[in-house]
C-alpha atoms as a PDB file:
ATOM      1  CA  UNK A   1       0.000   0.000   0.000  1.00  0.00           C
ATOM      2  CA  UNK A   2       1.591   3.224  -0.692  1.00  0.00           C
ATOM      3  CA  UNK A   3       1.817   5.848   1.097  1.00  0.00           C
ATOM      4  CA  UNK A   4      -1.115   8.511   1.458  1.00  0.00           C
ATOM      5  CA  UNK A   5      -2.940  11.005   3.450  1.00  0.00           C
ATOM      6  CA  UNK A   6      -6.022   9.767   4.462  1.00  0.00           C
ATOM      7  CA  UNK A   7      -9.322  11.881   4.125  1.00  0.00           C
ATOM      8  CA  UNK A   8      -7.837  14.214   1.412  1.00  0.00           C
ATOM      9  CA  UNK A   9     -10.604  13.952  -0.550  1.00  0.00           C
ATOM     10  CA  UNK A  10     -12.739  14.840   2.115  1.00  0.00           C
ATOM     11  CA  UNK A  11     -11.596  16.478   5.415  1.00  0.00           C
ATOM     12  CA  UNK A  12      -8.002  15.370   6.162  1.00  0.00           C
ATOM     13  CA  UNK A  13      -7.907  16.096   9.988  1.00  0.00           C
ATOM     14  CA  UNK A  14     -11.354  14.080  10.584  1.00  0.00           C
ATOM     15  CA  UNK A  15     -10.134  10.992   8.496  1.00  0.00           C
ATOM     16  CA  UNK A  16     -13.014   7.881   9.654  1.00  0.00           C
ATOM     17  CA  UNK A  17     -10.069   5.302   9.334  1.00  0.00           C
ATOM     18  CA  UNK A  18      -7.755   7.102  11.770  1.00  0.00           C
ATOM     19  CA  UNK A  19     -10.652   8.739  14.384  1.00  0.00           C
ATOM     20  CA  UNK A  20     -12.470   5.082  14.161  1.00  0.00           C
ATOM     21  CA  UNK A  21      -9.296   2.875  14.202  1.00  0.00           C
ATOM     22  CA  UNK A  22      -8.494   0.417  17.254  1.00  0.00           C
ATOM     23  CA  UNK A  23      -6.414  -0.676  19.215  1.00  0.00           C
ATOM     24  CA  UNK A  24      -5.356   2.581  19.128  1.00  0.00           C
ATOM     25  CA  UNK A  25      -1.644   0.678  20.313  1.00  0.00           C
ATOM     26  CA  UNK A  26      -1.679  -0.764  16.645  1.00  0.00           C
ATOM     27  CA  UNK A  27      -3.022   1.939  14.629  1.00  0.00           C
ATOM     28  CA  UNK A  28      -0.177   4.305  16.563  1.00  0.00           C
ATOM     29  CA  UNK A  29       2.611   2.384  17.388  1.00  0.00           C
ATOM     30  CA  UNK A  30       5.371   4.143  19.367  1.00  0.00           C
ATOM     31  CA  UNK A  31       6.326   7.399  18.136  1.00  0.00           C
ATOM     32  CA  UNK A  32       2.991   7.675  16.742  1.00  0.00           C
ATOM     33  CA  UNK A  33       0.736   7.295  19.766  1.00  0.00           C
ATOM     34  CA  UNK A  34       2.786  10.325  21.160  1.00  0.00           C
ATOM     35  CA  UNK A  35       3.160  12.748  18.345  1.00  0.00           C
ATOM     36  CA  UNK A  36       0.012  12.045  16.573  1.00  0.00           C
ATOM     37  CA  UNK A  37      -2.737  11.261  19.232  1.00  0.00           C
ATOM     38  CA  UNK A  38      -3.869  14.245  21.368  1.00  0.00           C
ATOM     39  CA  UNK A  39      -4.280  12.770  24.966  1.00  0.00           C
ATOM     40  CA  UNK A  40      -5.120   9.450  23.514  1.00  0.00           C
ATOM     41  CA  UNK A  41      -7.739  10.749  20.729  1.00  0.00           C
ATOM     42  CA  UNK A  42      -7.398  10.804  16.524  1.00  0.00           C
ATOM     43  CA  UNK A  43      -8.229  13.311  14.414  1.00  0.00           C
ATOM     44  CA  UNK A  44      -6.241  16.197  15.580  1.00  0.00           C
ATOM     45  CA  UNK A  45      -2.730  15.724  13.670  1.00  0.00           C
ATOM     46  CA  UNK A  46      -3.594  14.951  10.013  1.00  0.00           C
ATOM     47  CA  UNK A  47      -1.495  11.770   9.582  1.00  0.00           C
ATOM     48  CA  UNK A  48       0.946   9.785   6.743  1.00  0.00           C
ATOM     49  CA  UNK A  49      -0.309   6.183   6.446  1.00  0.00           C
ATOM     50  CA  UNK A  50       1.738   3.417   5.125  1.00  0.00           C
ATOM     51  CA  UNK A  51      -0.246   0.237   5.133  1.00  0.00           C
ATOM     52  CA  UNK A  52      -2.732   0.836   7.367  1.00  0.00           C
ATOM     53  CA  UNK A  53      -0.406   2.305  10.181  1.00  0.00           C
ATOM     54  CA  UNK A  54       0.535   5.884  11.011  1.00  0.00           C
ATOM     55  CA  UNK A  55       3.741   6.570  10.155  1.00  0.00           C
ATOM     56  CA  UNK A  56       3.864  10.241  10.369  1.00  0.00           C
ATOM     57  CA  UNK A  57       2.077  13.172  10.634  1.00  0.00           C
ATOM     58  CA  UNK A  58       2.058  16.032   8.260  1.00  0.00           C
ATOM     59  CA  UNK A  59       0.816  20.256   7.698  1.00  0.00           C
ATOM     60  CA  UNK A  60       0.355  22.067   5.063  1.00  0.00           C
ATOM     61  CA  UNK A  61       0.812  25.831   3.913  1.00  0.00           C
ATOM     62  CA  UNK A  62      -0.769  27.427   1.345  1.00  0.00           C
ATOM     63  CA  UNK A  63       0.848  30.876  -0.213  1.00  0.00           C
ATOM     64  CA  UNK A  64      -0.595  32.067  -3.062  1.00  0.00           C
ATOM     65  CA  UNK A  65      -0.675  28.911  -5.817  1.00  0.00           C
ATOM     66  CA  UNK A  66       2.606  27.733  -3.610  1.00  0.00           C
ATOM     67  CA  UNK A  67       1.350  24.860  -0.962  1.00  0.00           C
ATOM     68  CA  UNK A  68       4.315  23.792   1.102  1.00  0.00           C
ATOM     69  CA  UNK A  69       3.524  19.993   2.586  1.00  0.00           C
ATOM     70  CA  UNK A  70       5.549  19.373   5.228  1.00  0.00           C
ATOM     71  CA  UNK A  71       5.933  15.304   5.961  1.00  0.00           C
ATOM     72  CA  UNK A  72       7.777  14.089   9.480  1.00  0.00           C
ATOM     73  CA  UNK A  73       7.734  10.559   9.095  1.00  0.00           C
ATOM     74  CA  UNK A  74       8.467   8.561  12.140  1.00  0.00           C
ATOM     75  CA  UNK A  75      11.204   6.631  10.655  1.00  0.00           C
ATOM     76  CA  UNK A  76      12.927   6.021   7.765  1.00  0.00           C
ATOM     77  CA  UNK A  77      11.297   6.359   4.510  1.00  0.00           C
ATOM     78  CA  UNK A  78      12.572   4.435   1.249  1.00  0.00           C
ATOM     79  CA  UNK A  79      13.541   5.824  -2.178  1.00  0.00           C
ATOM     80  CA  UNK A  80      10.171   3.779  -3.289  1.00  0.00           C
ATOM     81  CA  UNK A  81       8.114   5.611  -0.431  1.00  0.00           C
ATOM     82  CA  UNK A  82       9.801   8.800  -0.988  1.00  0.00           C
ATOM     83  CA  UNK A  83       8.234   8.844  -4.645  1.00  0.00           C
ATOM     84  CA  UNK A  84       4.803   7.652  -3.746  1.00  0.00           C
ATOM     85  CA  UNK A  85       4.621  10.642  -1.767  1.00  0.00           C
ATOM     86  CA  UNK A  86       5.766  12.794  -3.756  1.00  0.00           C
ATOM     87  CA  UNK A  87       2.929  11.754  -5.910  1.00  0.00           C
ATOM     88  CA  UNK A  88       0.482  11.762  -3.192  1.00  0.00           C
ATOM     89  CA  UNK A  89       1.780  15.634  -2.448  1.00  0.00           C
ATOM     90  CA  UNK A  90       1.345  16.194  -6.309  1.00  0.00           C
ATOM     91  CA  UNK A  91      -2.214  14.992  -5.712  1.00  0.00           C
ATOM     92  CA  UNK A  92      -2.639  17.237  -3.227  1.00  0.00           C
ATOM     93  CA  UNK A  93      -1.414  20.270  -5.583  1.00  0.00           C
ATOM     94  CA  UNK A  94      -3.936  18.818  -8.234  1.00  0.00           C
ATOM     95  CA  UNK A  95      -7.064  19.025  -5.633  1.00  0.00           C
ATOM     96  CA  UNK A  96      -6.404  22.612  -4.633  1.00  0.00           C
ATOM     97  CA  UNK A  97      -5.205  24.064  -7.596  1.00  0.00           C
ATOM     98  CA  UNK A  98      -2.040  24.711  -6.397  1.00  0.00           C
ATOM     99  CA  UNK A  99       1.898  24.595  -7.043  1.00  0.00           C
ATOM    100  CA  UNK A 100       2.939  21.494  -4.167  1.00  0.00           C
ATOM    101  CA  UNK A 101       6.241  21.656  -2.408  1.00  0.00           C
ATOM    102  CA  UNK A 102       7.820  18.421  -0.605  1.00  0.00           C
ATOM    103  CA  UNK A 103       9.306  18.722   2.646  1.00  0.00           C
ATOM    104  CA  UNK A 104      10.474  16.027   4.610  1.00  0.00           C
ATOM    105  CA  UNK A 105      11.475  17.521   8.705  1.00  0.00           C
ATOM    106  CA  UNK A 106       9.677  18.449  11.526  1.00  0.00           C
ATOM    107  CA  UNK A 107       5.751  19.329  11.752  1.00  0.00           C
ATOM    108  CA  UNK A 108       6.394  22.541  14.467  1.00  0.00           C
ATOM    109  CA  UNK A 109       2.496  23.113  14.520  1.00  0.00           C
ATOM    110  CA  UNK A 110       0.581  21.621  17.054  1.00  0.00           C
ATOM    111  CA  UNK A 111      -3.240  19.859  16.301  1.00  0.00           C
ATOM    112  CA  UNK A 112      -6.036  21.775  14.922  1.00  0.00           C
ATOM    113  CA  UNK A 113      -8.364  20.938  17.808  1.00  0.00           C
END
């Protein structure tokens, strides 16, 4: 499964997979359940999936046409995940009619709720 952002195609921070998904423990395994749970609770950090599990969390910020998407992924990401989301980022350009921008480091925004 590559990865994606779940929800983008409806509201990406209230994603049914991620808010509905337990065990929470397997859903959001170490890092994860810290960095991208909000006192044990989904839906607050939109999230990077890979295979079902979160694997990061990410933000986005639009300027003008230019949408920066920054991606912290928990761990290591391979060359063949690395495209995918690129693509899924170029997705996200194509949905809001915008100019994406890749950037893989640390999400310094907290949750939108």
């Amino acid at each position: 499964m590559r990865p994606k952002f779940p929800g983008y195609y409806g509201d990406p921070y209230f994603d049914a997979y991620v808010v509905g998904s337990h065990p929470r423990e397997v859903v959001f395994p170490g890092r994860a359940f810290e960095r991208a749970l909000s006192g044990g609770q989904a839906g607050n950090f939109p999230v990077l999936l890979v295979d079902g599990v979160v694997a990061g969390v990410w933000h986005q910020k639009r300027s003008g046409r230019r949408i920066v998407v920054t991606v912290e992924p928990f761990g290591t990401l391979s060359k063949a995940r690395l495209a995918e989301l690129d693509q899924q980022v170029a997705r996200v350009g194509e949905f809001l009619e915008g100019r994406p921008e890749l950037t893989i480091g640390t999400v310094a925004v907290g949750g939108h709720a």
